[in-house]
N, C-alpha and C. Protein backbone atom coordinates (compact mmCIF):
# COMPACT_ATOMS: atom_id res chain seq x y z
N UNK A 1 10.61 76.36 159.17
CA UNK A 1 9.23 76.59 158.78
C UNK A 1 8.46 77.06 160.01
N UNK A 2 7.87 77.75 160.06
CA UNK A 2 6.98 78.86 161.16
C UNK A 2 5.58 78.32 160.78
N UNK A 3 4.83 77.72 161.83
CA UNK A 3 3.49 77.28 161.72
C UNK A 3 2.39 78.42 162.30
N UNK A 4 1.49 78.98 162.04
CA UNK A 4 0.99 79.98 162.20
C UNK A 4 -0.22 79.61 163.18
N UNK A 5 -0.57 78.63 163.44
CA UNK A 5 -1.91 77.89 164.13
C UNK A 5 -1.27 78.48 165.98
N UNK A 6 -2.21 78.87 166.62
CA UNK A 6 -2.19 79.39 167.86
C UNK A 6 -2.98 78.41 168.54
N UNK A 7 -3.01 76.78 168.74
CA UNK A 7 -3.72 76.68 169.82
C UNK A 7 -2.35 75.82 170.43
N UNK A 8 -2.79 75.20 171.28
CA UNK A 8 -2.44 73.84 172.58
C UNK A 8 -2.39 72.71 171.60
N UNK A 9 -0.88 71.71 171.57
CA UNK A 9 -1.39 70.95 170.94
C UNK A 9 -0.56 69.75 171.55
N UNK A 10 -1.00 68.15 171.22
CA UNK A 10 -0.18 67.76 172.37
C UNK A 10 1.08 67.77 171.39
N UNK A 11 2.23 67.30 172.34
CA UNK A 11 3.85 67.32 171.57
C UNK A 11 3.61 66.24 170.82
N UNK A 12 3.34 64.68 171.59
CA UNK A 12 3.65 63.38 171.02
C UNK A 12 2.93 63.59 169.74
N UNK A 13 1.53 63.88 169.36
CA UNK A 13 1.24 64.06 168.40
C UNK A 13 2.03 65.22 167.35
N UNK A 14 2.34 66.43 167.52
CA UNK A 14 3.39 66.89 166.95
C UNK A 14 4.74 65.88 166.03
N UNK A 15 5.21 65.28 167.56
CA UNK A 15 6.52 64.20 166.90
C UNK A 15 5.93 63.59 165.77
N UNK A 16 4.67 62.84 165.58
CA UNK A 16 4.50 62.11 164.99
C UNK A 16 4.03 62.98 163.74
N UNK A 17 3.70 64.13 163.81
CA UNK A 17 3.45 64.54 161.98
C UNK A 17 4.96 65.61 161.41
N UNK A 18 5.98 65.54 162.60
CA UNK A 18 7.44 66.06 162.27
C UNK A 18 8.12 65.34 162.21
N UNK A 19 8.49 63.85 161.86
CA UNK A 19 9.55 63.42 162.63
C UNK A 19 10.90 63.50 162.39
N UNK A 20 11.65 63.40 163.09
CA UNK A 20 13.14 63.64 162.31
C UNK A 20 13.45 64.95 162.75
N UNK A 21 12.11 66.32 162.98
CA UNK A 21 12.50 67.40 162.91
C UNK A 21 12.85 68.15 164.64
N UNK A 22 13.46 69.19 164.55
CA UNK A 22 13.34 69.85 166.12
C UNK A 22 11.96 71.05 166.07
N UNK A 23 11.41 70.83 166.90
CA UNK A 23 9.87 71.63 166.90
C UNK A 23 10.33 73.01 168.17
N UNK A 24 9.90 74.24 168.12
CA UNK A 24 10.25 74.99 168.96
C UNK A 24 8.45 75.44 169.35
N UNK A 25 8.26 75.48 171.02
CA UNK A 25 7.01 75.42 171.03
C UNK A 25 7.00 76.80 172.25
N UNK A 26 5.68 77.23 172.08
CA UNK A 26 5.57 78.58 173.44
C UNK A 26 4.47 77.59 173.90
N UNK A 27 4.71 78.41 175.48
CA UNK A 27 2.99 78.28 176.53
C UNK A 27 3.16 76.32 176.89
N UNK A 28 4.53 76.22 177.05
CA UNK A 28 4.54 74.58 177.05
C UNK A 28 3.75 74.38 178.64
N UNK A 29 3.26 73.32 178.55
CA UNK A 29 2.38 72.79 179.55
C UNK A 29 3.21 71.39 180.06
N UNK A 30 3.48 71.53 181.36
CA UNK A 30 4.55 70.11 181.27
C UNK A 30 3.35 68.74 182.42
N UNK A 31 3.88 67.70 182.77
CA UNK A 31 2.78 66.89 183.41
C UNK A 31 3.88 66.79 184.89
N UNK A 32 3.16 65.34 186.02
CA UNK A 32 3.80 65.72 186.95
C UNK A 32 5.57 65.63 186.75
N UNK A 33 6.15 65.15 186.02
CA UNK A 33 7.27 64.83 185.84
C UNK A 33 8.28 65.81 185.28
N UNK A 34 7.54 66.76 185.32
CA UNK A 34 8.25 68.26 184.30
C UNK A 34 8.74 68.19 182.97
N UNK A 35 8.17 67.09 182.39
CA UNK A 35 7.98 66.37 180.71
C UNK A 35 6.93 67.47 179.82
N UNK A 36 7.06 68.24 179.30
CA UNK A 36 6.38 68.95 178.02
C UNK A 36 4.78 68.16 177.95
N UNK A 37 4.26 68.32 177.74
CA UNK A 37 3.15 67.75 176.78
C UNK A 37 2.47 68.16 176.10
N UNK A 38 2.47 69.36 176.30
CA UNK A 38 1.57 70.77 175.37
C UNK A 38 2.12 71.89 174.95
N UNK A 39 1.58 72.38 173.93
CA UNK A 39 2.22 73.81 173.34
C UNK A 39 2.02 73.97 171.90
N UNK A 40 2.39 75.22 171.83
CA UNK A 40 1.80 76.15 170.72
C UNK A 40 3.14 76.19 169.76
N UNK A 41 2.91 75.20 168.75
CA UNK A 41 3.85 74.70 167.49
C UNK A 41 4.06 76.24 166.98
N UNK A 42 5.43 76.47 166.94
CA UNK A 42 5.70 78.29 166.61
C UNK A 42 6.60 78.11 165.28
N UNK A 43 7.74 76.90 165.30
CA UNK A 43 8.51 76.78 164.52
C UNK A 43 8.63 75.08 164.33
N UNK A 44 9.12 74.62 163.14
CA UNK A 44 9.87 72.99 162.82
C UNK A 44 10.67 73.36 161.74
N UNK A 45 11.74 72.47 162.28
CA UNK A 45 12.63 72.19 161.10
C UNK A 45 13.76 71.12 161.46
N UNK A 46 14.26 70.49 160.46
CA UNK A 46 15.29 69.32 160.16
C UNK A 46 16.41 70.08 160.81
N UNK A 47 16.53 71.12 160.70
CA UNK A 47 17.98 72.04 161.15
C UNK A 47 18.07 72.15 162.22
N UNK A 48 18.82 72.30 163.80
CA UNK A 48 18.26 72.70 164.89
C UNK A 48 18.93 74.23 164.83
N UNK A 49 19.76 74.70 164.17
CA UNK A 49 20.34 75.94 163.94
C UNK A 49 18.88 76.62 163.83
N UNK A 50 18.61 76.63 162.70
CA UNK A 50 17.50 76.89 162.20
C UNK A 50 16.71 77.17 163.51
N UNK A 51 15.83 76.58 164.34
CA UNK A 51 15.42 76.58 165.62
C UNK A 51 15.82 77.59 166.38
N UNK A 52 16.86 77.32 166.83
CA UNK A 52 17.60 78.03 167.81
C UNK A 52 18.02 79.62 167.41
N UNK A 53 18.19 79.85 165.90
CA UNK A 53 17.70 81.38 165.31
C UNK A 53 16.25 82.01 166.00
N UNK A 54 15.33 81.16 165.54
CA UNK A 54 13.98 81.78 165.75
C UNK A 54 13.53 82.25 167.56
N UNK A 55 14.95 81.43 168.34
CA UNK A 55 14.58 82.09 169.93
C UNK A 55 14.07 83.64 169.93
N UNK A 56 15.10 84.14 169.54
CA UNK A 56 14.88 85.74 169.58
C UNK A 56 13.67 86.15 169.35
N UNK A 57 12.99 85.22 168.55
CA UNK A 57 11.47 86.28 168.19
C UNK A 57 10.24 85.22 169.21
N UNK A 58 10.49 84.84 170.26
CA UNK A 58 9.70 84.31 171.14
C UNK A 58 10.18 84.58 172.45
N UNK A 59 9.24 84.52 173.76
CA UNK A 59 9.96 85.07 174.56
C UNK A 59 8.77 84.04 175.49
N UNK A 60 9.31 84.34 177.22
CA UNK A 60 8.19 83.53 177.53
C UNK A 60 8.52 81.36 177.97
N UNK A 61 7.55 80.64 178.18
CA UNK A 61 7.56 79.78 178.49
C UNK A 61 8.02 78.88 177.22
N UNK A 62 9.25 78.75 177.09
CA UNK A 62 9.39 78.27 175.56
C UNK A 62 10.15 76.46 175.96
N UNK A 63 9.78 75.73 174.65
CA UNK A 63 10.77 73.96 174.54
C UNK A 63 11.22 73.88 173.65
N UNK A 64 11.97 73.29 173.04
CA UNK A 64 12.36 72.78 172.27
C UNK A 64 12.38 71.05 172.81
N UNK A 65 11.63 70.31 171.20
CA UNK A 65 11.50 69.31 171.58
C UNK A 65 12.26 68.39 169.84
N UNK A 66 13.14 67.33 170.22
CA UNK A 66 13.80 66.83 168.61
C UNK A 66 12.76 65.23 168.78
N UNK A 67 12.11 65.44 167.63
CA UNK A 67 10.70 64.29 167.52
C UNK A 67 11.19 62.97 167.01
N UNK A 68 12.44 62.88 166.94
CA UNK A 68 13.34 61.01 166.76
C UNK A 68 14.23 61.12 167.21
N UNK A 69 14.93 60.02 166.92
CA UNK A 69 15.95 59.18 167.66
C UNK A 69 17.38 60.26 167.66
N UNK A 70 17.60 60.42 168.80
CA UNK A 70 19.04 61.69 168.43
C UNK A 70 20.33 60.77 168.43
N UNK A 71 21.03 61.45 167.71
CA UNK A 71 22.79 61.03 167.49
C UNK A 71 22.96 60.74 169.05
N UNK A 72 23.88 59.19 168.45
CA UNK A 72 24.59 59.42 170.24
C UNK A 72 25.80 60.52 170.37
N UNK A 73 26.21 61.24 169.05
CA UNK A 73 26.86 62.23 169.28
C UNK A 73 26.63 63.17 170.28
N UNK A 74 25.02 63.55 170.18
CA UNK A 74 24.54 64.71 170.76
C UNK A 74 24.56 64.49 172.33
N UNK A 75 25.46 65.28 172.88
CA UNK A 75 25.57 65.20 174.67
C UNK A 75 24.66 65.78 175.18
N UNK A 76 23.52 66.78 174.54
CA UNK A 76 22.80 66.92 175.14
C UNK A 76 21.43 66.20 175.49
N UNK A 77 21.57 65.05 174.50
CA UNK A 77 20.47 64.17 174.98
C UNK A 77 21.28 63.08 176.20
N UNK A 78 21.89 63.09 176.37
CA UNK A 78 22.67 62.45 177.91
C UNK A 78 22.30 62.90 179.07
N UNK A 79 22.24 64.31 178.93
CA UNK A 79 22.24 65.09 180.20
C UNK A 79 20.96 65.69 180.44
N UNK A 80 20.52 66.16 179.24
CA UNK A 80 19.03 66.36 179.49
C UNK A 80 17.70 65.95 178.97
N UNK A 81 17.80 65.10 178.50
CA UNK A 81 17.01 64.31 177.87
C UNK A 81 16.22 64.63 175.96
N UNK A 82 15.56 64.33 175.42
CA UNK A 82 14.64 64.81 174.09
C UNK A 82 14.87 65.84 174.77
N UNK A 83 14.38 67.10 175.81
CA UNK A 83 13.58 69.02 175.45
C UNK A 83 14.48 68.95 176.75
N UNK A 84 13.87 70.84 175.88
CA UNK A 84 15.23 71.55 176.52
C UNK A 84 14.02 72.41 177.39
N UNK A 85 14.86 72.58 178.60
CA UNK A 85 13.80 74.26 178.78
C UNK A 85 14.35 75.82 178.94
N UNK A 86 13.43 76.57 177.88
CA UNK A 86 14.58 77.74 177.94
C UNK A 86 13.99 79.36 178.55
């Protein structure tokens, strides 16, 4: 799902009206810790495929952020924590 709203928004609040879902965000704003906290909601969805399609049509300061608890399957929350930077 592609959210059409263009402002700044914070993430944590994001997580909390997606949860479960992976959010793909532009113009991320990170704090001193190089942690996300802001950005411009572009895409969400339950899928992260889904997500990771829609790179191509964004370009630029982009995150991906997954707004619950991830599989301990997933190795990439081991190594790099919830967001990615791409």
């Amino acid at each position: 799902m592609v959210n059409s709203v263009q402002n700044l928004e914070e993430i944590e609040r994001l997580k909390k009206l997606y949860n479960g879902e992976w959010l793909l965000l532009t113009d991320c704003q990170i704090d001193r810790k190089s942690v996300p906290v802001k950005g411009i909601l572009v895409a969400h969805s339950k899928d992260r495929n889904e997500i990771y399609s829609k790179l191509k049509d964004y370009s630029g300061n982009l995150c991906i952020e997954y707004s619950g608890e991830l599989p301990e399957d997933y190795t990439g929350a081991k190594k790099f924590g919830k967001f990615s930077w791409l």
